[in-house]
Each structure stands twice: as C-alpha cells, then as structure tokens.
N, C-alpha and C. Protein backbone atom coordinates (compact mmCIF):
# COMPACT_ATOMS: atom_id res chain seq x y z
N UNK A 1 58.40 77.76 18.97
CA UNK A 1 57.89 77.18 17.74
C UNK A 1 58.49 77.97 16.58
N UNK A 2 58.90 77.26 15.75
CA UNK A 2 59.87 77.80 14.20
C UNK A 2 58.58 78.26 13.71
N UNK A 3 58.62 78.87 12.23
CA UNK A 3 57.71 79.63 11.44
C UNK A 3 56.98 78.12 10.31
N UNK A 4 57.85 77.11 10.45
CA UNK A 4 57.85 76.18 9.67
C UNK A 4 56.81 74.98 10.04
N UNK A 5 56.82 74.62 11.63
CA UNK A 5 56.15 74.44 12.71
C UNK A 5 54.72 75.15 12.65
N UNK A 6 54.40 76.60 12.84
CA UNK A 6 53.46 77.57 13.09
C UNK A 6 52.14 77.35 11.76
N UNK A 7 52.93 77.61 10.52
CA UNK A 7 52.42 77.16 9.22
C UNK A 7 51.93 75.94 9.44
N UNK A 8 52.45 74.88 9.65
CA UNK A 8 52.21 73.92 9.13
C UNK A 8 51.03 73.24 10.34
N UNK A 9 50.85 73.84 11.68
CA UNK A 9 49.94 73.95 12.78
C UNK A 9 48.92 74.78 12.02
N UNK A 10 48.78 76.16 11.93
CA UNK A 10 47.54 76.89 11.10
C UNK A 10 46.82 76.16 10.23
N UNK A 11 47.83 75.67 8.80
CA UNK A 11 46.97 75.28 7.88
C UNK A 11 46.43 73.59 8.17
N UNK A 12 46.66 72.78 9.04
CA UNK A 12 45.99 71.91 9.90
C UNK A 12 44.86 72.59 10.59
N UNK A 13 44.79 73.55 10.88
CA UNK A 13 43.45 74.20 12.05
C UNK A 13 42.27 74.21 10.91
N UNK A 14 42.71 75.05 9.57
CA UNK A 14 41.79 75.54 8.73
C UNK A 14 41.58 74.38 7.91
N UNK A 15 41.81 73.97 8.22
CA UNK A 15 41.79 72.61 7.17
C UNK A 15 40.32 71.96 7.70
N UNK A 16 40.76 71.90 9.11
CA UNK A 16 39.93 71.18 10.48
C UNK A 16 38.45 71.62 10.14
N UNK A 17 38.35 73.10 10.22
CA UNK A 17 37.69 74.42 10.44
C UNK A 17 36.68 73.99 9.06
N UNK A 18 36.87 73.70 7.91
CA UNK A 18 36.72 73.44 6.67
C UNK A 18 35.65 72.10 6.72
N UNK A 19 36.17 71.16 7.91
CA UNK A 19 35.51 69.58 7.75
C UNK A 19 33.79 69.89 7.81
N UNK A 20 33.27 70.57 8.71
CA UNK A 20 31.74 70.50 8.60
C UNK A 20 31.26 71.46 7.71
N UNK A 21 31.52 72.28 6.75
CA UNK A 21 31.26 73.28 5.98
C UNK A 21 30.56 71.80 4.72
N UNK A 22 32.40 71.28 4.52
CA UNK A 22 32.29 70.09 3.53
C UNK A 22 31.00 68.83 3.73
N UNK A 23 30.59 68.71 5.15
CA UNK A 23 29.89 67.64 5.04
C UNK A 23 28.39 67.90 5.02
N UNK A 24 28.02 69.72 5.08
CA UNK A 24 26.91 70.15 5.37
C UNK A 24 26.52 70.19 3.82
N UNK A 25 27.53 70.59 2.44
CA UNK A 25 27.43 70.37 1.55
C UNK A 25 26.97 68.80 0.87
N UNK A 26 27.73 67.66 1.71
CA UNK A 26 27.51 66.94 0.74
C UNK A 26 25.94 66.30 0.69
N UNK A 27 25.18 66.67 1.65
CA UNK A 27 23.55 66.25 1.43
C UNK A 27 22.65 68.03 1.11
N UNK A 28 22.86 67.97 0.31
CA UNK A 28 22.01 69.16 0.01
C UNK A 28 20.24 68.56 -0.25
N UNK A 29 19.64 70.01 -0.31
CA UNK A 29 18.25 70.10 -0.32
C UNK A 29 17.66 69.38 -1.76
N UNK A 30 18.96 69.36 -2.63
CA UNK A 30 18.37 69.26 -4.12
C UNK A 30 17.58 68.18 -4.67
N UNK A 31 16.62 67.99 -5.01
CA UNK A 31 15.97 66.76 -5.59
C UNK A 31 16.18 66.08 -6.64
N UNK A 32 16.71 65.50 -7.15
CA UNK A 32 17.07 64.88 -8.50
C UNK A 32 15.45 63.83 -8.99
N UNK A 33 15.56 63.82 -10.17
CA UNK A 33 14.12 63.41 -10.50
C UNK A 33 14.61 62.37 -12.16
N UNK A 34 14.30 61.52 -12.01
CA UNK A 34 14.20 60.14 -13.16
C UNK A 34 13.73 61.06 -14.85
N UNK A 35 14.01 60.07 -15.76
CA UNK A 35 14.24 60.70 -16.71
C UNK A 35 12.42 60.93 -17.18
N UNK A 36 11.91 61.82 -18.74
CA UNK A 36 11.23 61.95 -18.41
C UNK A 36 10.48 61.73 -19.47
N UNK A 37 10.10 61.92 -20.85
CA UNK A 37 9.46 61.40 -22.23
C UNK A 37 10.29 60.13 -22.49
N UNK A 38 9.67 58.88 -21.12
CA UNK A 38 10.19 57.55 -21.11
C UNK A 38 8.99 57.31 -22.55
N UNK A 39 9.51 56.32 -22.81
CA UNK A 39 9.07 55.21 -24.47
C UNK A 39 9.35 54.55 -24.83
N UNK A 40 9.90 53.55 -24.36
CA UNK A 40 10.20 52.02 -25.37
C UNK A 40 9.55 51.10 -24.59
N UNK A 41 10.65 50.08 -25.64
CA UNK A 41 9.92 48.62 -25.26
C UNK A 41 11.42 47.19 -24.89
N UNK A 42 10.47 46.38 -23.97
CA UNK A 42 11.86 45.03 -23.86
C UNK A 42 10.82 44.28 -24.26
N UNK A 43 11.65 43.38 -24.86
CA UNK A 43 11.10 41.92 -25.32
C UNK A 43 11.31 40.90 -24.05
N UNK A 44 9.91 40.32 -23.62
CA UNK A 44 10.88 39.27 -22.47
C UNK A 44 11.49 37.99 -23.03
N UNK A 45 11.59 38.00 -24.34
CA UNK A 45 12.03 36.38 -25.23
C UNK A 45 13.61 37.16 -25.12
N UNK A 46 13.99 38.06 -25.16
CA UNK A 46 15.44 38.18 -25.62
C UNK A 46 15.93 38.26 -24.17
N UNK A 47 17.04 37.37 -24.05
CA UNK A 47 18.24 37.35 -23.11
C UNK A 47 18.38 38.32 -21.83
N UNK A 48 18.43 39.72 -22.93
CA UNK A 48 19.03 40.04 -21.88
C UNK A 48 18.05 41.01 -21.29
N UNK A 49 16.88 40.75 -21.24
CA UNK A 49 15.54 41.06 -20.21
C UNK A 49 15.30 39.62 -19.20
N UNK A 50 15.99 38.60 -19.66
CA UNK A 50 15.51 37.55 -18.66
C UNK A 50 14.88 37.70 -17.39
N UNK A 51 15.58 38.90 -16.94
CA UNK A 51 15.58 38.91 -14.95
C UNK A 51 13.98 39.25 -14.87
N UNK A 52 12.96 39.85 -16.00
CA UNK A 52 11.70 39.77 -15.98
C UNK A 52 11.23 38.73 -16.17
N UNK A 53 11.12 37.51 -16.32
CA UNK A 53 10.79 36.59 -16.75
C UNK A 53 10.52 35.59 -15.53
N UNK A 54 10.75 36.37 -13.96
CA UNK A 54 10.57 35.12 -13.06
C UNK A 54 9.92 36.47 -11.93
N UNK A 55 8.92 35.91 -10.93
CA UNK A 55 8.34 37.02 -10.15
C UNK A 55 9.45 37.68 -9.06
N UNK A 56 9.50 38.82 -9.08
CA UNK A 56 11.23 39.68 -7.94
C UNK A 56 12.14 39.85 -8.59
N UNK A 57 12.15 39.42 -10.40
CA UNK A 57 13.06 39.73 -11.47
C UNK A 57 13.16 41.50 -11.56
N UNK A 58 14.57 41.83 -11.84
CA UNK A 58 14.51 43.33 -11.94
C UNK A 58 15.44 43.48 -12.79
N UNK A 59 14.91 44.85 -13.51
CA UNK A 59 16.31 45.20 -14.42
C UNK A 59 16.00 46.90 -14.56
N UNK A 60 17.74 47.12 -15.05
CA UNK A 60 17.42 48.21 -14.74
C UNK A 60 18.04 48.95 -16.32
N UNK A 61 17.46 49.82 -17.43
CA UNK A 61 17.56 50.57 -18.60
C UNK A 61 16.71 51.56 -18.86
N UNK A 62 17.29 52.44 -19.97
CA UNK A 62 16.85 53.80 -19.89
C UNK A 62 16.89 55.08 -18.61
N UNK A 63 17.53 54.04 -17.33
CA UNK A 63 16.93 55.46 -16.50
C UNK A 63 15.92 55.02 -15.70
N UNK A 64 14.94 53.66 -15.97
CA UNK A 64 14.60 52.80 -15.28
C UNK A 64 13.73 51.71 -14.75
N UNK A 65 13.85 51.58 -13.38
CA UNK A 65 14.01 50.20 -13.16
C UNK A 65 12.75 49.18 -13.21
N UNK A 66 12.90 48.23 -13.59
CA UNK A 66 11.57 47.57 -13.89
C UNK A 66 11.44 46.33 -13.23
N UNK A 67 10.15 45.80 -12.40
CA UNK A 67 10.49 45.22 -11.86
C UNK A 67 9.10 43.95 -11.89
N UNK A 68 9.34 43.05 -11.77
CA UNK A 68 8.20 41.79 -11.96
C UNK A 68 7.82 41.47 -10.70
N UNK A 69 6.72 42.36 -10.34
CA UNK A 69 6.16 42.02 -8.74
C UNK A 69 4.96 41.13 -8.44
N UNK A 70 4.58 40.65 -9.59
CA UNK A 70 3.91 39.15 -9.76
C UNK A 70 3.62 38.29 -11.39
N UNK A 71 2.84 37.08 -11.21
CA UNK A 71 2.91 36.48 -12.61
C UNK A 71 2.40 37.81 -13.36
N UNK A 72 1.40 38.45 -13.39
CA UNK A 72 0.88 39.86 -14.34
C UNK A 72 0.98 41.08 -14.77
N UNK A 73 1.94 41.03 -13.06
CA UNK A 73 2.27 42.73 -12.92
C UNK A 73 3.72 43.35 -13.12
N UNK A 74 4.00 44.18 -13.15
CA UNK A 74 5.18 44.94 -13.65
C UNK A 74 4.98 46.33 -13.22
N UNK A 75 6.04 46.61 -12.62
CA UNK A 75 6.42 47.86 -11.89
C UNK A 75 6.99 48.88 -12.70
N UNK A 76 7.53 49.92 -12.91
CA UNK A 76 8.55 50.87 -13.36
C UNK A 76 8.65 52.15 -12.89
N UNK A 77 9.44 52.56 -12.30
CA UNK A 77 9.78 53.57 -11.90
C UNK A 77 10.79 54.30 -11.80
N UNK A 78 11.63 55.29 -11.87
CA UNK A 78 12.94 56.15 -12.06
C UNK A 78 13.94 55.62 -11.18
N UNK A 79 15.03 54.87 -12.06
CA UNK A 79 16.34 54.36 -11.54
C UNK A 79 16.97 55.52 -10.28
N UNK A 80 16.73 56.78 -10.43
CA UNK A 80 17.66 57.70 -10.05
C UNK A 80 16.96 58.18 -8.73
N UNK A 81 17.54 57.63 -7.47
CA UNK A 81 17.47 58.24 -6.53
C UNK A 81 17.19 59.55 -6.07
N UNK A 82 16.23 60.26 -5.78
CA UNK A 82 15.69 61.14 -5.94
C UNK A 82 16.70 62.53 -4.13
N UNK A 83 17.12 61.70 -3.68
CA UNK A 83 17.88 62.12 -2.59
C UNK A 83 19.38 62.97 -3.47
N UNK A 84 20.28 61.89 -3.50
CA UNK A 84 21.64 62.20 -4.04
C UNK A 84 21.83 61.59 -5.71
N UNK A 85 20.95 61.70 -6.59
CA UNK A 85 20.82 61.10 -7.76
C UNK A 85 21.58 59.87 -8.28
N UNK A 86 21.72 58.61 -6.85
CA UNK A 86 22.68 57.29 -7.32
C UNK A 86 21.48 56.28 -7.78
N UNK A 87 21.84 55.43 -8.41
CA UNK A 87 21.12 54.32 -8.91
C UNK A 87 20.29 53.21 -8.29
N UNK A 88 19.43 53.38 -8.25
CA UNK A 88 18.42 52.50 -7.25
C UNK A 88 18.45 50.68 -7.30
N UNK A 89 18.22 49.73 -6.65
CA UNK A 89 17.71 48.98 -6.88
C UNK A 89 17.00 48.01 -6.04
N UNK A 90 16.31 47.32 -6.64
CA UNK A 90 15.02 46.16 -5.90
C UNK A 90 15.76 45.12 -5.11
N UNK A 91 15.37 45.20 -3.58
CA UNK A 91 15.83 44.25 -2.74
C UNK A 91 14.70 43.00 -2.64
N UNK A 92 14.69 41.70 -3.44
CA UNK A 92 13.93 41.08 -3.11
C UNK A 92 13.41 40.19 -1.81
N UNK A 93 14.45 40.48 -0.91
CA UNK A 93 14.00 40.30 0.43
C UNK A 93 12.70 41.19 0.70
N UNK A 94 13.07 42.64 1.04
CA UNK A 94 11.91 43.42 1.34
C UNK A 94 10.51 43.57 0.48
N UNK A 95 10.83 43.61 -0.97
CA UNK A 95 9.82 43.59 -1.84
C UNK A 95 10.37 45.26 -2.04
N UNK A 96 11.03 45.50 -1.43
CA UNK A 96 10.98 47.35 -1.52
C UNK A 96 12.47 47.58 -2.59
N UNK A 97 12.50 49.30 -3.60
CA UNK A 97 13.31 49.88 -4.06
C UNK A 97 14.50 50.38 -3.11
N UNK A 98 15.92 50.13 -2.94
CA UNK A 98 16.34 50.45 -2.46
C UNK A 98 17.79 51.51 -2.71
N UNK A 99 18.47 52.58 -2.14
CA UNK A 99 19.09 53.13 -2.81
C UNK A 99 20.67 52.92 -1.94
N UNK A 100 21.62 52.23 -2.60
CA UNK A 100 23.03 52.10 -1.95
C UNK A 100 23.55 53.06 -1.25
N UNK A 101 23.55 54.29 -1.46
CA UNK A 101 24.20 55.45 -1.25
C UNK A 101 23.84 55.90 0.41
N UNK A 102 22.23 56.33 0.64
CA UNK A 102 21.94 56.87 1.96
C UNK A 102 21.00 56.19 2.64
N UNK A 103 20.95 54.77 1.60
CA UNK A 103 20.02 53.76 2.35
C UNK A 103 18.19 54.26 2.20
N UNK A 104 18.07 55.05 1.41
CA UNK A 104 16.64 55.44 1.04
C UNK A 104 16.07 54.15 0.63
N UNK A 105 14.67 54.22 1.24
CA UNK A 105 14.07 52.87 0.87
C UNK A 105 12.71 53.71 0.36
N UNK A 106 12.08 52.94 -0.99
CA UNK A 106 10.76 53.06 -2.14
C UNK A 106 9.88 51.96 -2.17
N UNK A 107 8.53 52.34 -2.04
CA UNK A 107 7.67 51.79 -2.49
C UNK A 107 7.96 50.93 -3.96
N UNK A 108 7.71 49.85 -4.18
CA UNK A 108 8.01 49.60 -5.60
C UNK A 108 6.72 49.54 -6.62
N UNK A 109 5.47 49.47 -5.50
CA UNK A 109 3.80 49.74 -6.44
C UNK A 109 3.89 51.34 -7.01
N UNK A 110 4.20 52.13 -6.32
CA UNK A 110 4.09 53.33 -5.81
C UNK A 110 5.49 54.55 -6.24
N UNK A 111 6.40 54.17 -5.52
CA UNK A 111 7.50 54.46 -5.68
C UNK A 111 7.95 55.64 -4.36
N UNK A 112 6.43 55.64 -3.99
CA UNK A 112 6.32 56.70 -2.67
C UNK A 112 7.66 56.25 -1.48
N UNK A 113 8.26 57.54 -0.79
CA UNK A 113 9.02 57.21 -0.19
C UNK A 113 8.83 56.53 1.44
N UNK A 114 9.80 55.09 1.88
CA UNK A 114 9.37 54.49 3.42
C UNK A 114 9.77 55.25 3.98
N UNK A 115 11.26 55.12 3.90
CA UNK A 115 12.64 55.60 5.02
C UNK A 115 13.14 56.48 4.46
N UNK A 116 14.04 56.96 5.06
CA UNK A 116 15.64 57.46 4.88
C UNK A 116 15.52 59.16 4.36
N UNK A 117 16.61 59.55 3.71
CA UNK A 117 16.70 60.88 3.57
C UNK A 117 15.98 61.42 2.69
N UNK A 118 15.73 59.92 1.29
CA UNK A 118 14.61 60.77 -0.08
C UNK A 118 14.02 62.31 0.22
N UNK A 119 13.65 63.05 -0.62
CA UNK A 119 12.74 64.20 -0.42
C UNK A 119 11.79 63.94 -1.10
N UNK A 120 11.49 63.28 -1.82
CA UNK A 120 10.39 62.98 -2.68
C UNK A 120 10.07 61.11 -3.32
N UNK A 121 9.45 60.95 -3.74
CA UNK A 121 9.14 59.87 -3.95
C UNK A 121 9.91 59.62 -5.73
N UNK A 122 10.27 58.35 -6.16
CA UNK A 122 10.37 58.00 -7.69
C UNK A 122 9.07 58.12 -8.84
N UNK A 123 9.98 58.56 -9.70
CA UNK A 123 8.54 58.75 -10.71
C UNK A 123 8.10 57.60 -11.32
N UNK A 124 6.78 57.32 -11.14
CA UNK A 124 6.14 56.49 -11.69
C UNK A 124 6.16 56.27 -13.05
N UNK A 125 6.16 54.92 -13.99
CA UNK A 125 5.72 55.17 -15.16
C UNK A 125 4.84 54.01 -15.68
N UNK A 126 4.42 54.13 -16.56
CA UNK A 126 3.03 53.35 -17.48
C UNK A 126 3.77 51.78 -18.02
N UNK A 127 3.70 50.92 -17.28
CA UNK A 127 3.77 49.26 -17.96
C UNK A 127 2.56 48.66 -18.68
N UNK A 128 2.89 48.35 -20.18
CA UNK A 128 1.50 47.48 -20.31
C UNK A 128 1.83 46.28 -20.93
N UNK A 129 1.58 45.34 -21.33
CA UNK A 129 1.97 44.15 -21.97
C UNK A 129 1.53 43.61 -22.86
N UNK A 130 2.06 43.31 -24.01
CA UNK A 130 1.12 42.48 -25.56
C UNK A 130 2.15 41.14 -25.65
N UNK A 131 1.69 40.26 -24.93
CA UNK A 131 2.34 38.92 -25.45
C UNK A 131 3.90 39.08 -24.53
N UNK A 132 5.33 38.75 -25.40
CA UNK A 132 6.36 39.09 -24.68
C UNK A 132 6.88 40.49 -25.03
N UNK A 133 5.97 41.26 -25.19
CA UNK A 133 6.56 42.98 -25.21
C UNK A 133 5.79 43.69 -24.18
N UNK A 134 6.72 44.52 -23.15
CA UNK A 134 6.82 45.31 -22.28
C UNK A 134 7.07 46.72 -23.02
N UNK A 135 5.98 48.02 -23.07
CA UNK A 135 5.83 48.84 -22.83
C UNK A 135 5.92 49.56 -21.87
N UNK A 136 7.14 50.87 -21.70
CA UNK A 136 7.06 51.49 -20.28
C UNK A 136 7.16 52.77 -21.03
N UNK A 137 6.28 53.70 -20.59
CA UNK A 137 5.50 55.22 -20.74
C UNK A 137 5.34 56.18 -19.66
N UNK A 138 5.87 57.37 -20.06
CA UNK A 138 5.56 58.44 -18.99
C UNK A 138 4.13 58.43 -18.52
C-alpha cells in the first residue's frame, strides 16, 4: 500500500469513527419552549385568518398555532416543537398537533405530549372571543 492509498484509508476510518458521535448529537436533551408575553389579536372577517372560520381550521402566527376545534372553541398553543424546536402543525385527520421533524404527536386541548420523542408538552395559551376578534394570551 502507497502512503497515498494509507491516508486516504485512515481518514475514511475516522471519518467512519465520527458517524455515531454526530448522530448522538443530533437529538439532544434540550427542550425548546414556544414564545412567551404572547398578546394579540386576528380578526376572523380578514382573509387571511380564514382557515379559522370553518371547524379543523388552523393557522399558524406569532409563534403560534391556533386552531378551531369546534363551532365555539379555539385552541392555541406554541408553534415550536418542544423536542428539536421545528414548526408544528394540526393534522385534521387525528384531531392531534403534529411535528414533521421526529413525528412528535400533541394534545391540541392540552398540548400535553401522546407519542414520540417531545420532552415536554406545548405551552398553552389564553383564547377568548368578542364577535370576529380572537384574543390569544399567555
């Protein structure tokens, strides 16, 4: 074996040597947590809140996601995946929050965690309603 050969065999080994270090990193312990002095408001007359306007309608602003889980009620809870901090959203098949990334599945009354890797549950927040204005509050 040449020196050219030898090199180029080694730094293939360590490379190798390197693969589970990298993948033990990429799910860490860390919790990521939704934003947090939430405060505004959607209008459901304007456009581009429509997706509230029919029951399993969801949308997702500020950080997060809001969701119309019957004619009265309204959900809200932290867009941000509390596992690997990716963007959540409402599968209206299940009725449940769901997260693309590691497949974490949420309560959407609740936000408490079903399945998957979550470490913690989504943060809840305060919906109330005056006519077509939606209030969502820490």
């Amino acid at each position: 074996m040449d020196r050219k050969d030898f090199l180029k065999n080694t730094f293939a080994l360590c490379g190798l040597a390197l693969i589970p270090t990298g993948l033990a990193e990429s799910c860490t312990k860390q919790s990521f947590s939704g934003p947090t002095n939430v405060n505004f408001t959607l209008d459901l007359s304007n456009a581009a809140n429509a997706a509230l306007n029919t029951v399993g309608g969801a949308l997702v602003t500020n950080g997060v996601i809001v969701v119309r889980a019957s004619a009265g009620t309204f959900n809200a809870l932290s867009a941000t995946c509390t596992h690997a901090g990716c963007t959540v959203g409402y599968d209206t098949r299940s009725g449940n929050i769901l997260c693309p990334c590691h497949g974490g599945t949420f309560s959407v009354s609740t936000g408490s965690v079903i399945s998957g890797p979550p470490p913690s549950p989504l943060t809840k927040y305060t919906v109330t309603q005056s006519g077509n204005i939606l209030t969502v509050k820490s």
